[in-house]
N, C-alpha and C. Protein backbone atom coordinates (compact mmCIF):
# COMPACT_ATOMS: atom_id res chain seq x y z
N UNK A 1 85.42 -59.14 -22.84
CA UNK A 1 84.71 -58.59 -23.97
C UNK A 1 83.73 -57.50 -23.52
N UNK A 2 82.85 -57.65 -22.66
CA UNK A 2 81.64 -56.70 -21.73
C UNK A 2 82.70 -55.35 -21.33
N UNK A 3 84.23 -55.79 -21.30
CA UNK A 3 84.56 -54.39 -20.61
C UNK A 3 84.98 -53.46 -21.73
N UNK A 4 85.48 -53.88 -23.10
CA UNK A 4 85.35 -53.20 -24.43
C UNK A 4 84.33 -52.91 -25.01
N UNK A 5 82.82 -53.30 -25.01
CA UNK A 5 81.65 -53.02 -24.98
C UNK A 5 81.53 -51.82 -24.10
N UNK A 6 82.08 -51.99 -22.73
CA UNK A 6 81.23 -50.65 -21.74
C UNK A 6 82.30 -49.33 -22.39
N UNK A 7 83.60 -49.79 -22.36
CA UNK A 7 84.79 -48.89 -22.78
C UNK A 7 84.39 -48.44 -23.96
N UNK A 8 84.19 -48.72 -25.31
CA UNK A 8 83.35 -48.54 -26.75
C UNK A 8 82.67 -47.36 -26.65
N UNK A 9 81.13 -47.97 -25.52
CA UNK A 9 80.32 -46.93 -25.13
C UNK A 9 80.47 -46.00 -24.35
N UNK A 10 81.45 -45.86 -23.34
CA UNK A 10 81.83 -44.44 -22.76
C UNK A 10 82.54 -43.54 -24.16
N UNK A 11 83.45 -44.05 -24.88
CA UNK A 11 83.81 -42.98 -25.81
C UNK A 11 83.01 -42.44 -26.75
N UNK A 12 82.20 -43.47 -27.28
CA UNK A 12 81.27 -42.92 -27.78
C UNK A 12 80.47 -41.72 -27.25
N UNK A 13 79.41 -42.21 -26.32
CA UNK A 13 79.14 -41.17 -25.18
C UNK A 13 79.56 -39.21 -25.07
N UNK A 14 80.87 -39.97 -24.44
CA UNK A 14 82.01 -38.62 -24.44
C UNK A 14 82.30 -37.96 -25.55
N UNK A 15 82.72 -38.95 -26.80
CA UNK A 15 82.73 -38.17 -28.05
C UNK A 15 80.99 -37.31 -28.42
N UNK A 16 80.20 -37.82 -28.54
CA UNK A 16 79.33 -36.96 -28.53
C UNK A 16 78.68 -36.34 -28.29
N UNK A 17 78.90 -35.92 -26.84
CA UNK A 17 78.96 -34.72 -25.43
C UNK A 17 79.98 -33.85 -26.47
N UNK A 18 81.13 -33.76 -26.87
CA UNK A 18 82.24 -33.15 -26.88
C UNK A 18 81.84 -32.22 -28.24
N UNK A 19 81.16 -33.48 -29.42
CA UNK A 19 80.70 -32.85 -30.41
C UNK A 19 79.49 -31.88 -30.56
N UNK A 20 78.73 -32.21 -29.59
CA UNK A 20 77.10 -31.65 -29.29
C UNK A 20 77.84 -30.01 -28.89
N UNK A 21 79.02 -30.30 -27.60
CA UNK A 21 79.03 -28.97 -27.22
C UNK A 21 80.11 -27.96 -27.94
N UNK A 22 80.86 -28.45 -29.14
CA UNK A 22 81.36 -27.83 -30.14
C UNK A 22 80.51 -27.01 -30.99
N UNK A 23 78.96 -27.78 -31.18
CA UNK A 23 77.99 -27.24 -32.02
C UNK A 23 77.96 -26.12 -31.48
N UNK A 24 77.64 -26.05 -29.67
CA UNK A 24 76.84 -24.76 -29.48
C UNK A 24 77.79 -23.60 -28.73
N UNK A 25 77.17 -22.32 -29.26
CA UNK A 25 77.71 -21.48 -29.30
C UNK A 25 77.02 -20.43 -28.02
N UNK A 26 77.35 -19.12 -27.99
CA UNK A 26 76.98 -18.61 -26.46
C UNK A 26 76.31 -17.06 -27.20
N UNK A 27 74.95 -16.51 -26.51
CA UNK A 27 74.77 -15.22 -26.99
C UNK A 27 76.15 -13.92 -26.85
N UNK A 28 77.14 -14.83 -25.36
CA UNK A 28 78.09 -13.51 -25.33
C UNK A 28 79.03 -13.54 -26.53
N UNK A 29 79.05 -14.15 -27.74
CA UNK A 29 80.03 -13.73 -28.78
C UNK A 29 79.59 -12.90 -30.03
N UNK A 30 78.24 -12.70 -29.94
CA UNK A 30 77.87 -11.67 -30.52
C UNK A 30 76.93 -12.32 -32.15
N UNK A 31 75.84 -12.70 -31.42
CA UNK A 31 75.17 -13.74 -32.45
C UNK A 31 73.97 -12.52 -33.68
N UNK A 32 73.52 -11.73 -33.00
CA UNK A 32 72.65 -10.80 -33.81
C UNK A 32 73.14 -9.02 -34.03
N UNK A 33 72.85 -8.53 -35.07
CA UNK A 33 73.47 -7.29 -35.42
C UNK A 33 72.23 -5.82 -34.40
N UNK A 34 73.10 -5.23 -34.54
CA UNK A 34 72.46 -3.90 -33.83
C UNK A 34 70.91 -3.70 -34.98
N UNK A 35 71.06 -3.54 -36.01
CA UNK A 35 70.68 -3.06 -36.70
C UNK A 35 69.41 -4.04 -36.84
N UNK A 36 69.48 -5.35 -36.10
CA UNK A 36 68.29 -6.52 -36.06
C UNK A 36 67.49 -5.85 -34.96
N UNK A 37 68.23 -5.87 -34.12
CA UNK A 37 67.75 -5.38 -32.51
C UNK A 37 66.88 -3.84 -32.86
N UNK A 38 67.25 -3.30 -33.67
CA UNK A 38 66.40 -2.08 -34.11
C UNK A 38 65.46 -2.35 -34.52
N UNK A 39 65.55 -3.23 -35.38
CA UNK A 39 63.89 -3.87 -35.99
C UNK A 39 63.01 -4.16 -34.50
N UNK A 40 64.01 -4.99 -34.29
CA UNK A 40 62.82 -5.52 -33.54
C UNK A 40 62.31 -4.76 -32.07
N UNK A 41 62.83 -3.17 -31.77
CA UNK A 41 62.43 -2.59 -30.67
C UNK A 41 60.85 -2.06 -31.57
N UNK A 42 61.31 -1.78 -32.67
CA UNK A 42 60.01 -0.80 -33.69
C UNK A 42 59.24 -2.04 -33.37
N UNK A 43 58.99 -3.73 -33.72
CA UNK A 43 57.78 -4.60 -33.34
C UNK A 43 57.31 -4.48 -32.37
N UNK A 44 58.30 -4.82 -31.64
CA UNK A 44 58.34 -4.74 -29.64
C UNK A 44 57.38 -3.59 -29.27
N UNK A 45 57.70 -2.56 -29.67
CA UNK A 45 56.71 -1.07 -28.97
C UNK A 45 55.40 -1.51 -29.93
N UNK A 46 55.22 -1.85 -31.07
CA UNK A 46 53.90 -1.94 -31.75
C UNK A 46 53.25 -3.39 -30.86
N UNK A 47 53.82 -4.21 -30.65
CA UNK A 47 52.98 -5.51 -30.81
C UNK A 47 53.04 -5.93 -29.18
N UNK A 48 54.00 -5.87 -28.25
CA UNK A 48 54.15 -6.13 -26.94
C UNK A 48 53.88 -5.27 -26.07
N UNK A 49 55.06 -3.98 -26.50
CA UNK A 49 54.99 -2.66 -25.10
C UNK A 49 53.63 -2.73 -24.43
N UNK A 50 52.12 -2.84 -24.97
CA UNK A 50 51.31 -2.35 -24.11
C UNK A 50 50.63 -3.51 -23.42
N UNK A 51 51.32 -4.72 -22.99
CA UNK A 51 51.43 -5.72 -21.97
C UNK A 51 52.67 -5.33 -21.13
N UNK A 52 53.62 -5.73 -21.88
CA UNK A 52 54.86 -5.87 -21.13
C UNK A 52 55.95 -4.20 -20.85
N UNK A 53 55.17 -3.77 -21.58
CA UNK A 53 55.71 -2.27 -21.03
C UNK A 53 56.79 -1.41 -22.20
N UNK A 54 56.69 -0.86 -22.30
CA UNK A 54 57.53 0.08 -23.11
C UNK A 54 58.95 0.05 -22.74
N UNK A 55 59.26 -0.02 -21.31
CA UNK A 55 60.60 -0.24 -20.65
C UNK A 55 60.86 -1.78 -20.49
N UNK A 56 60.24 -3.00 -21.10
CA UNK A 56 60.33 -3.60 -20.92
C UNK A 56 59.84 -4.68 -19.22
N UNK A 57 59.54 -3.12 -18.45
CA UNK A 57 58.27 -3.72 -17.07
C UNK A 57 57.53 -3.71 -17.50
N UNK A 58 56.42 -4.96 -17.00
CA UNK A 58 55.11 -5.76 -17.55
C UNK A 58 54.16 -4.19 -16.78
N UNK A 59 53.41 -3.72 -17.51
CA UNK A 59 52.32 -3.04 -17.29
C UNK A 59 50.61 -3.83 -17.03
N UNK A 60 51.11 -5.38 -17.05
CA UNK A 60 49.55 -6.24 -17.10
C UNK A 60 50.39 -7.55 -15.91
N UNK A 61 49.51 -7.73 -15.06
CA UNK A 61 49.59 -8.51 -13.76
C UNK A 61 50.08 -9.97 -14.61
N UNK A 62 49.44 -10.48 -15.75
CA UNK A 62 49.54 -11.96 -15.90
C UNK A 62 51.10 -11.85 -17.37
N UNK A 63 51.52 -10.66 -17.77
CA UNK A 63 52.73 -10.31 -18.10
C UNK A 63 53.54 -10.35 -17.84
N UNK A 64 54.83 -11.20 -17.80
CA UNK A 64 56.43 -11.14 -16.71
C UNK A 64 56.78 -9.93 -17.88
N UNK A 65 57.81 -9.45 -16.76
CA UNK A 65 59.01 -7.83 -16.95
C UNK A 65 59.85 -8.95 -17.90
N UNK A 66 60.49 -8.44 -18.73
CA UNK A 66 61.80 -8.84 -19.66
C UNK A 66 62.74 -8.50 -19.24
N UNK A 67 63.11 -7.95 -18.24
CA UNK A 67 64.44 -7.44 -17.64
C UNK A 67 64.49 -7.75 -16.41
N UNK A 68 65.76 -7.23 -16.24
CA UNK A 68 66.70 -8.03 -15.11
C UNK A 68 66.36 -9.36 -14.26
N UNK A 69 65.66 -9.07 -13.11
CA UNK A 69 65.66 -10.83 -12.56
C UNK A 69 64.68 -11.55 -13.03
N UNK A 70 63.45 -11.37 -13.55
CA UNK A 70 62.87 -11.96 -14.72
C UNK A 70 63.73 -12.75 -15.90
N UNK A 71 64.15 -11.76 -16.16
CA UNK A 71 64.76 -12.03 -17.68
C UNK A 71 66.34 -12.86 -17.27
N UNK A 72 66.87 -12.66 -16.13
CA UNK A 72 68.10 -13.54 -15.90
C UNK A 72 67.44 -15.07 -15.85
N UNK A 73 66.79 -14.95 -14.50
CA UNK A 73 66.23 -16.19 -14.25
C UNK A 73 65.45 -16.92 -15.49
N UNK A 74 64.59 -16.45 -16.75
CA UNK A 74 63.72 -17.20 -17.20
C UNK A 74 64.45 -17.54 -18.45
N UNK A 75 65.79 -16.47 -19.02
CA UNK A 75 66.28 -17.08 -19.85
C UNK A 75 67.51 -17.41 -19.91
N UNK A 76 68.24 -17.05 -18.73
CA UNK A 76 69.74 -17.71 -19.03
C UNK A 76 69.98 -19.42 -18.81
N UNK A 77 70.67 -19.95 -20.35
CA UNK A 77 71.19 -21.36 -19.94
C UNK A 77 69.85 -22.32 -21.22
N UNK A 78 68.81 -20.86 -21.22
CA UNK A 78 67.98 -21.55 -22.78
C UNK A 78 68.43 -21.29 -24.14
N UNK A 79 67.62 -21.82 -24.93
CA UNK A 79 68.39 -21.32 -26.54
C UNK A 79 67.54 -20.44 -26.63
N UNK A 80 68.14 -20.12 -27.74
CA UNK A 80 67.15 -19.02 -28.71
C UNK A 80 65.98 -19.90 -29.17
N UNK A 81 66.71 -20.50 -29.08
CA UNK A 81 64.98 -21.55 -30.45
C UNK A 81 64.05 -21.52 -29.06
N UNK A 82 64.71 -22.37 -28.24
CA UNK A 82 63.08 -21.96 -26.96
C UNK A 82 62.34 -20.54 -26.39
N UNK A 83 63.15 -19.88 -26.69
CA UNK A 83 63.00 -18.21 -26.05
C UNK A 83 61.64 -17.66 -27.83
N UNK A 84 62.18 -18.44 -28.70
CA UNK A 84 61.64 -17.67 -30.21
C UNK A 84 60.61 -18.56 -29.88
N UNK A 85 60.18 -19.81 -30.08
CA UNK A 85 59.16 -20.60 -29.90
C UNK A 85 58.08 -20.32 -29.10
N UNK A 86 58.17 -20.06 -27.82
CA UNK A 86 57.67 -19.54 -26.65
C UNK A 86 57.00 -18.57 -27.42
N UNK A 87 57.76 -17.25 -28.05
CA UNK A 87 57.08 -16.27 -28.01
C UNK A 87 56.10 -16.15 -29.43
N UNK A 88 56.57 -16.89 -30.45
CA UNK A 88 55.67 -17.64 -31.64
C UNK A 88 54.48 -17.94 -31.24
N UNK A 89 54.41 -18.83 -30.34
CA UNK A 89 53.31 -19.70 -30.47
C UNK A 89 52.44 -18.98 -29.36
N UNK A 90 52.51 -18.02 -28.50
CA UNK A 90 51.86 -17.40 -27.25
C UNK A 90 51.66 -16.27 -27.14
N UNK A 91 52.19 -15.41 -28.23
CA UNK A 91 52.38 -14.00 -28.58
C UNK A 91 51.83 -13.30 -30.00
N UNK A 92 51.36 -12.06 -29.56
CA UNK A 92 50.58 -11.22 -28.61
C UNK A 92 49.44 -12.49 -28.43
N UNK A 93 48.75 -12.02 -27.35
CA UNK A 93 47.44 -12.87 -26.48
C UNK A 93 46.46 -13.24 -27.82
N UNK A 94 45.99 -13.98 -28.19
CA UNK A 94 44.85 -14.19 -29.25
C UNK A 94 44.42 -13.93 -30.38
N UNK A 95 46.06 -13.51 -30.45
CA UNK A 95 47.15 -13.13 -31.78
C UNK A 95 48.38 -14.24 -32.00
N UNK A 96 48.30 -15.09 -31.44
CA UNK A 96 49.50 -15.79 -31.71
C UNK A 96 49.82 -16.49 -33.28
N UNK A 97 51.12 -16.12 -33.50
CA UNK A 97 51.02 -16.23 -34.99
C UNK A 97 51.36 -15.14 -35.77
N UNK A 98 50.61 -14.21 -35.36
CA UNK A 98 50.06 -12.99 -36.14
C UNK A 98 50.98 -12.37 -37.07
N UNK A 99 52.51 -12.36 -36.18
CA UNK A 99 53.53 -11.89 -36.93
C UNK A 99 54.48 -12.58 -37.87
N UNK A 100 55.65 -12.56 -38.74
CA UNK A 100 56.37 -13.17 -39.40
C UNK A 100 57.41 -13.53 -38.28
N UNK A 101 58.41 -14.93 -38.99
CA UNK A 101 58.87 -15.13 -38.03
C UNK A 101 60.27 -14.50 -37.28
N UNK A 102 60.74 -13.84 -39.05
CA UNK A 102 61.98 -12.96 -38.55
C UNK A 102 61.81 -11.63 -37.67
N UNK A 103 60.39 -11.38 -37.74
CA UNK A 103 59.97 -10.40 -36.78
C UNK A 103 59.96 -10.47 -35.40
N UNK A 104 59.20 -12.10 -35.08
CA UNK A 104 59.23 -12.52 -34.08
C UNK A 104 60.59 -12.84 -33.19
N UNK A 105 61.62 -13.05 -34.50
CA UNK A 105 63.09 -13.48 -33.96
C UNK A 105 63.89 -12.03 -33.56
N UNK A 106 63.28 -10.79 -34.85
CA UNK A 106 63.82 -9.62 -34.06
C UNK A 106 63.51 -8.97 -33.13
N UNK A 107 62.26 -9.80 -32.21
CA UNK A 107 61.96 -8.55 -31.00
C UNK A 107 62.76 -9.67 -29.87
N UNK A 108 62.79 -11.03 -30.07
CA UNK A 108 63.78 -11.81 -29.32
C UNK A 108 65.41 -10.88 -29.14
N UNK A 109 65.76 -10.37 -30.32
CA UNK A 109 66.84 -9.72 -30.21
C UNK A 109 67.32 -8.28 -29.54
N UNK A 110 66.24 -7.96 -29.76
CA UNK A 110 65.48 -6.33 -29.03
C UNK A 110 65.86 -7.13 -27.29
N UNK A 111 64.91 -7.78 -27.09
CA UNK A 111 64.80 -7.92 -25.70
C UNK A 111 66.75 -8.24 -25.05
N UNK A 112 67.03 -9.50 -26.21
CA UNK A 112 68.38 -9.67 -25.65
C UNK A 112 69.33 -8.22 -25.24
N UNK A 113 68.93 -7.57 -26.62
CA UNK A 113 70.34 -6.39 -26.56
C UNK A 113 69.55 -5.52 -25.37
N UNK A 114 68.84 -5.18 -24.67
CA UNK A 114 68.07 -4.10 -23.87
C UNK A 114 68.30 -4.97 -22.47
N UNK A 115 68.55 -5.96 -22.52
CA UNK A 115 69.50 -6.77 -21.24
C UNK A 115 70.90 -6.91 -21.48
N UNK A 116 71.60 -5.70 -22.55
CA UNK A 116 73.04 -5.96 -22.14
C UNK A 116 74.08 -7.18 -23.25
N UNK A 117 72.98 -8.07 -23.90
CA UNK A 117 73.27 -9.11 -24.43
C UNK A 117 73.95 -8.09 -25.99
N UNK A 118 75.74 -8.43 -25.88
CA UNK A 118 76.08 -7.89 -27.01
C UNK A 118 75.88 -8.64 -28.18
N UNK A 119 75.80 -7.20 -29.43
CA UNK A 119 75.56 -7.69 -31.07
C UNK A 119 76.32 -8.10 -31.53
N UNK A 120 76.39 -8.62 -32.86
CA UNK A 120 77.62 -8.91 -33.42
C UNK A 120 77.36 -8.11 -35.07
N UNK A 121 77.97 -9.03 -35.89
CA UNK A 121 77.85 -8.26 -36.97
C UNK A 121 76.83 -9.35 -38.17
N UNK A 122 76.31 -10.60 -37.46
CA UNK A 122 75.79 -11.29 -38.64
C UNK A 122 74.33 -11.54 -37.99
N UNK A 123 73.48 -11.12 -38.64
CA UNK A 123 71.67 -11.15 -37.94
C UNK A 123 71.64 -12.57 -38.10
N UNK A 124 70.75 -12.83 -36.80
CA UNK A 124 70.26 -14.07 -37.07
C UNK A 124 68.91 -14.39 -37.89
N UNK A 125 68.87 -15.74 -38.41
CA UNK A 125 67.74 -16.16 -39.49
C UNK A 125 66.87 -16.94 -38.70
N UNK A 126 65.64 -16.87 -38.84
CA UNK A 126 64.63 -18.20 -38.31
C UNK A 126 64.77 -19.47 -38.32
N UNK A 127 65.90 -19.75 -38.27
CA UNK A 127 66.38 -21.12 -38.64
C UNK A 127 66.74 -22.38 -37.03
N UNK A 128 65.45 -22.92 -36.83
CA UNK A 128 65.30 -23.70 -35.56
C UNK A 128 66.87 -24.08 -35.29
N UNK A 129 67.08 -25.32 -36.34
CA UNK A 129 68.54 -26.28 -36.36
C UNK A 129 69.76 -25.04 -35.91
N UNK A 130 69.56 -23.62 -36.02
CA UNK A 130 70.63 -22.80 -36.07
C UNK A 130 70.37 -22.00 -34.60
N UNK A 131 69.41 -21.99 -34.12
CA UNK A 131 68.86 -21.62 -33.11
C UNK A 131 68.86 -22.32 -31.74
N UNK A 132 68.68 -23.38 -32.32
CA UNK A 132 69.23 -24.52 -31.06
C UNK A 132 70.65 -24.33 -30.94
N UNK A 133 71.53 -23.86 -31.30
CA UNK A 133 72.57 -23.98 -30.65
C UNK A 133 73.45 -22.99 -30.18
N UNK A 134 72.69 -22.09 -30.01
CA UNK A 134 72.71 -20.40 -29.65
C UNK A 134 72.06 -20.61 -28.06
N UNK A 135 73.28 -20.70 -26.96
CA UNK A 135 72.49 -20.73 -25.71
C UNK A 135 72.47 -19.55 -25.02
N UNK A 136 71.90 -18.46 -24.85
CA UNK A 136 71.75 -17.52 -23.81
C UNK A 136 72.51 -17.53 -23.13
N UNK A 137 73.16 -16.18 -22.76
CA UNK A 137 74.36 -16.24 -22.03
C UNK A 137 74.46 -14.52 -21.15
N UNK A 138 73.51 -14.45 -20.09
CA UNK A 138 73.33 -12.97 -19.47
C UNK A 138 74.29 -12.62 -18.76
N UNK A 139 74.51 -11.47 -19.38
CA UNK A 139 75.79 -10.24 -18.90
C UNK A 139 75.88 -10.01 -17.06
């Protein structure tokens, strides 16, 4: 009986490994539109550039660069929802908050597409549950 119990719970298990990773999807299939990523370079230069740089190199010592080995290392293999969260709740310095959140989600998209990360044709929404399953995926 204990070995249809353990057998039960491995499929279970496995089945919902299998289902979890059906949910999630990869930035390389093309999760946000060009036309988001535009928005959000116009926030990006107003609300970030003069920390993190106009080119996306940090112009302030306690600022990480958004590009290349920065930006491989700190976001590939996270979601969007952690990458948007992060920058919600910590962004700009003593301003956090300050902005709306689809704003905040379009300079997330800015940064993706300016690392290469291709668009697609449907913008993404502030939507956590939809965000979690959008994992970063660098070119």
């Amino acid at each position: 009986m204990s070995t249809r119990v353990a057998a039960a719970a491995l499929a279970l298990i496995c089945g919902t490994s299998l289902l979890h990773a059906q949910d999630t999807k990869s930035t390389s299939t093309g999760v946000f539109t060009d036309e988001q990523a535009k928005r959000g370079e116009a926030a990006y230069q107003r609300a970030c550039a003069t920390c993190h740089g106009a080119d996306l190199h940090s112009t302030e010592p306690e600022a990480p660069d958004l590009t290349e080995g920065p930006f491989k290392f700190g976001w590939q293999g996270k979601t969007i929802a952690e990458r948007f969260e992060i920058i919600r709740t910590t962004m700009p310095p003593r301003k956090e908050g300050s902005l709306d959140d689809q704003t905040y989600l379009d300079i997330v998209t800015y940064i993706l597409r300016f690392n290469k990360v291709p668009s697609g044709n449907q913008a993404l929404k502030p939507d956590i549950g939809t965000l979690k399953q959008i994992v970063i995926s660098v070119p």
